[in-house]
C-alpha atoms as a PDB file:
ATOM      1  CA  UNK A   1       0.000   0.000   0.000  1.00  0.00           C
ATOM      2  CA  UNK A   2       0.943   3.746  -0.771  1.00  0.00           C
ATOM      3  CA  UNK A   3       0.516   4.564   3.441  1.00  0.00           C
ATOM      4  CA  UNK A   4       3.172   1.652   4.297  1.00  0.00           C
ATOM      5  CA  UNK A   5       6.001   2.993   1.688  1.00  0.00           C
ATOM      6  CA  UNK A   6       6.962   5.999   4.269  1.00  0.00           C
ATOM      7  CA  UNK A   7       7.552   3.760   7.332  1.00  0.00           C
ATOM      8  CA  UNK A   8       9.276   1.033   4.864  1.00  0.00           C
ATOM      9  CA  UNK A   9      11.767   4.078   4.202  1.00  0.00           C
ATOM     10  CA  UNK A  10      11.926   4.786   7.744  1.00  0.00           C
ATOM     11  CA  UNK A  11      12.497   1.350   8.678  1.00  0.00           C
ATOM     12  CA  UNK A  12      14.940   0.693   6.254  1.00  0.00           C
ATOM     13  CA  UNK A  13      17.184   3.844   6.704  1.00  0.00           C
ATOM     14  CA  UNK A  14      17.067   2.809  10.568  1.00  0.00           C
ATOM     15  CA  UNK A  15      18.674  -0.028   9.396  1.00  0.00           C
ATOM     16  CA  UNK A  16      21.280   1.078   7.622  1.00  0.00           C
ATOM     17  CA  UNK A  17      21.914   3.025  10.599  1.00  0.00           C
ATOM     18  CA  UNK A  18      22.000  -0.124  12.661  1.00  0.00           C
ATOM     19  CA  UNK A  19      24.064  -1.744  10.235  1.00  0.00           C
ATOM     20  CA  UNK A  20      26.659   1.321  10.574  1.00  0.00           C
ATOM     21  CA  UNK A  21      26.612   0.571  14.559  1.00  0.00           C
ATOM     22  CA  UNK A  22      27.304  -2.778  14.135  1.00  0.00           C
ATOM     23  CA  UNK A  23      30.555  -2.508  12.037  1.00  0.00           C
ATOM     24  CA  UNK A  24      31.833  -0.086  14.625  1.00  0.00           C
ATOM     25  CA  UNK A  25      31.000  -2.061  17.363  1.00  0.00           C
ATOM     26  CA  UNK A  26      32.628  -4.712  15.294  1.00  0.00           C
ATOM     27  CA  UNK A  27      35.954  -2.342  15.264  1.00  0.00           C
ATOM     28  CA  UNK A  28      35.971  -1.396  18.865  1.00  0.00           C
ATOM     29  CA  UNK A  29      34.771  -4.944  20.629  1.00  0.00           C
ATOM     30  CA  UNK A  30      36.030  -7.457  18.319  1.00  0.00           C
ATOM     31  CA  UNK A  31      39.565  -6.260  16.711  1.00  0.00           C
ATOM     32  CA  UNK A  32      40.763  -4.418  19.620  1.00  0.00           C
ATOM     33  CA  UNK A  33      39.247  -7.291  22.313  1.00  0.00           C
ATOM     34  CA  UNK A  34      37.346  -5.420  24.946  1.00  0.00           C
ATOM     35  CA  UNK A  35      33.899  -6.964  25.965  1.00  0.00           C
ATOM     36  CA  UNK A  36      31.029  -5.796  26.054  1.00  0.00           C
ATOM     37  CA  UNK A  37      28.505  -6.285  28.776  1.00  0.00           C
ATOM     38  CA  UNK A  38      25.668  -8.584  27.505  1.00  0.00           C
ATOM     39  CA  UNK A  39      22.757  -6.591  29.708  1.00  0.00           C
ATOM     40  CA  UNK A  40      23.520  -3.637  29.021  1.00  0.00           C
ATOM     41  CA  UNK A  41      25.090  -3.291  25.453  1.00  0.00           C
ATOM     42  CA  UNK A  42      24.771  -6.563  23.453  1.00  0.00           C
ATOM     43  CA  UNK A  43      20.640  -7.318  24.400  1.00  0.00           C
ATOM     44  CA  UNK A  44      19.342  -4.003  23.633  1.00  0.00           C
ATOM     45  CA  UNK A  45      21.325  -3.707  20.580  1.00  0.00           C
ATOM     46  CA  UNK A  46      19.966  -7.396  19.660  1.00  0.00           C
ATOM     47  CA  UNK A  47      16.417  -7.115  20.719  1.00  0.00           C
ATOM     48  CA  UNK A  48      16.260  -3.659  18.770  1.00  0.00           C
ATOM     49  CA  UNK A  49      18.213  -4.964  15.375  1.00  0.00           C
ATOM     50  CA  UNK A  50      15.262  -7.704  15.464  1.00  0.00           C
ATOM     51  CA  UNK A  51      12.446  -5.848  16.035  1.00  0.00           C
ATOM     52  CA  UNK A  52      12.982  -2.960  13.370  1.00  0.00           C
ATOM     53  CA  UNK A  53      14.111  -6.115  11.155  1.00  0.00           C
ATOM     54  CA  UNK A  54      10.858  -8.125  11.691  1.00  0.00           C
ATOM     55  CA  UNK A  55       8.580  -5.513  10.716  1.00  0.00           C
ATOM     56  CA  UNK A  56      10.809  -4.116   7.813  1.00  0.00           C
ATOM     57  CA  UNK A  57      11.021  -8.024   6.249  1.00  0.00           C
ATOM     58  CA  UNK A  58       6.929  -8.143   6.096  1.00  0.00           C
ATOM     59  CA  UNK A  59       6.654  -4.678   4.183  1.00  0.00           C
ATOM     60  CA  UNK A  60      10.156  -4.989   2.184  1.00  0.00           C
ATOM     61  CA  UNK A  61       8.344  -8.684   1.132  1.00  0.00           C
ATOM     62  CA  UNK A  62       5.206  -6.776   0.742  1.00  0.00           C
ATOM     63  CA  UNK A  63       6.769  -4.248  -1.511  1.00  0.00           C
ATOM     64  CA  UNK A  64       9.074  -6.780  -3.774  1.00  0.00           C
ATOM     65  CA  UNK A  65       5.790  -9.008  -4.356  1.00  0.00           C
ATOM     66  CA  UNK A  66       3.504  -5.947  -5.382  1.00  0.00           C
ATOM     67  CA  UNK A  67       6.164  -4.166  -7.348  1.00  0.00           C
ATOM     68  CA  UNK A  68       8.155  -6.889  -8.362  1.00  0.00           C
ATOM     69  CA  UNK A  69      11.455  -4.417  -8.936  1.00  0.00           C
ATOM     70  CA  UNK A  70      13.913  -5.923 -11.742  1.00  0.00           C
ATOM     71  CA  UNK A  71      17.385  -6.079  -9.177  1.00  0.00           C
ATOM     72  CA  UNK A  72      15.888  -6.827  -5.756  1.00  0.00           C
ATOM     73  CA  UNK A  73      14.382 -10.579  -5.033  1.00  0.00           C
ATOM     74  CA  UNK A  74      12.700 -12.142  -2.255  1.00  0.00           C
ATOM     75  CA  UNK A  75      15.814 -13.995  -1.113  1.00  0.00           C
ATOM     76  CA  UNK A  76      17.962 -10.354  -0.528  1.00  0.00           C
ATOM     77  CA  UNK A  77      14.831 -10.110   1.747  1.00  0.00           C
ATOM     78  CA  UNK A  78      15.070 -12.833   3.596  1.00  0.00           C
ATOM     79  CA  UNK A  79      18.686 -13.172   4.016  1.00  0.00           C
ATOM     80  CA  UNK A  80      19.183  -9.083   4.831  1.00  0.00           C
ATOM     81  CA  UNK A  81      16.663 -10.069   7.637  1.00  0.00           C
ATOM     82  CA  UNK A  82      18.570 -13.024   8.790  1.00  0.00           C
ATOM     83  CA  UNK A  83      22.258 -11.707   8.334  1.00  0.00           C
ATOM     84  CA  UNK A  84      20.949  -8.682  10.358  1.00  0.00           C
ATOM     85  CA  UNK A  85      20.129 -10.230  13.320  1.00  0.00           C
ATOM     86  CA  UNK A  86      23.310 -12.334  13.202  1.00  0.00           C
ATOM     87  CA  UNK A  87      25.204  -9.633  12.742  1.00  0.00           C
ATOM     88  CA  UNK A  88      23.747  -7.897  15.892  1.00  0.00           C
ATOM     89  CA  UNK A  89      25.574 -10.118  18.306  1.00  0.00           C
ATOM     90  CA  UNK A  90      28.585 -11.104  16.066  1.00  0.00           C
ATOM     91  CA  UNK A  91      29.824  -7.592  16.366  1.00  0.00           C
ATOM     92  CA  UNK A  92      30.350  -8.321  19.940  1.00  0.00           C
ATOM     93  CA  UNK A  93      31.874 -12.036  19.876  1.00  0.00           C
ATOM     94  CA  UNK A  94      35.705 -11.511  20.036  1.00  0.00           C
ATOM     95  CA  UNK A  95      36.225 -14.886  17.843  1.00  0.00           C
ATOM     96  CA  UNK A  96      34.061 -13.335  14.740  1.00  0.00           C
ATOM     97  CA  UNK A  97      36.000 -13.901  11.801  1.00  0.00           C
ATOM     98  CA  UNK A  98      36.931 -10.177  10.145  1.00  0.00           C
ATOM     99  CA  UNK A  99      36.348 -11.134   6.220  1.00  0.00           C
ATOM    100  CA  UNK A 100      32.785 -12.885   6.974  1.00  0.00           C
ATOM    101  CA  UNK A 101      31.518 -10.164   9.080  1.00  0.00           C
ATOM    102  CA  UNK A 102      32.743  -7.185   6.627  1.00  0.00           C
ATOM    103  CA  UNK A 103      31.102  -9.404   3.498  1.00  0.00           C
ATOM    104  CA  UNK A 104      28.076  -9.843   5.688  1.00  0.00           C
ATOM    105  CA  UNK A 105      27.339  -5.660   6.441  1.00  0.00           C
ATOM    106  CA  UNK A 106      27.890  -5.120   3.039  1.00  0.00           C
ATOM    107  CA  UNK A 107      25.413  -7.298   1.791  1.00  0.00           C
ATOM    108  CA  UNK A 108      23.272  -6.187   4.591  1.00  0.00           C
ATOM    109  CA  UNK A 109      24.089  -2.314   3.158  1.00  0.00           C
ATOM    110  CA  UNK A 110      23.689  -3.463  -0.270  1.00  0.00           C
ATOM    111  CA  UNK A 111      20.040  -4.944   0.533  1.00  0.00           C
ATOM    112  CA  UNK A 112      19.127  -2.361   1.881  1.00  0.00           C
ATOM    113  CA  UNK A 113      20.495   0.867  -0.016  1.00  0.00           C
ATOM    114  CA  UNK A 114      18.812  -0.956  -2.956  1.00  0.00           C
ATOM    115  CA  UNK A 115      15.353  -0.948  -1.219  1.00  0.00           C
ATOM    116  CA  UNK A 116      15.670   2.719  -0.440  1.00  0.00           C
ATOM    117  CA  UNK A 117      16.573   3.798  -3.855  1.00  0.00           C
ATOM    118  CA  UNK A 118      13.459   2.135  -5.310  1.00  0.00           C
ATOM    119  CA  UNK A 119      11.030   3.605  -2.773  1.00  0.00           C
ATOM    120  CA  UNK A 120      12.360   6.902  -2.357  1.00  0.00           C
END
């Protein structure tokens, strides 16, 4: 619907925001080895990554099915949703492999940045 394409944008620029977090929390906790404290830092991060992700997936599915856009597929959906919420605690975990994680946000980005430029 025409009503759900301004909270799909806001949603997904959120993300992108979330996405930015999470490679600098990457930096900071992972390659330099501090730790982060799971109540506090990690959780809140998590449980917020997952709910703005939830109820982008449903409209970003709802908007590739109705406009059926030539470079953006159901999968990207699907797997920007799940890679996001992975992401949101890897960036923490001091044993997260560097080259996976970077290839992971920019997929992430890429999902995402793609989505915006076809709604906006």
């Amino acid at each position: 619907m025409e009503n759900e394409l301004p909270r799909l944008e806001e949603l997904t620029e959120k993300l992108l925001e979330k996405n930015t977090l999470a490679l600098q929390y990457f930096e900071f906790y992972t390659l330099q080895g501090e730790s982060a404290d799971f109540q506090t830092i990690v959780h809140p991060f998590a449980d917020e990554v997952k709910k703005l992700s939830d109820e982008w997936m449903e409209l970003a599915l709802s908007f590739v099915k109705r406009e059926k856009p030539k470079y953006l597929y159901h999968n990207q959906v699907d797997n920007a949703h799940e890679n996001l919420q992975i992401q949101a605690v890897a960036c923490f975990q001091k044993d997260t492999k560097r080259k996976r994680f970077l290839e992971r946000n920019k997929s992430i980005e890429y999902t995402l940045e793609s989505l915006l430029k076809l709604i906006i």
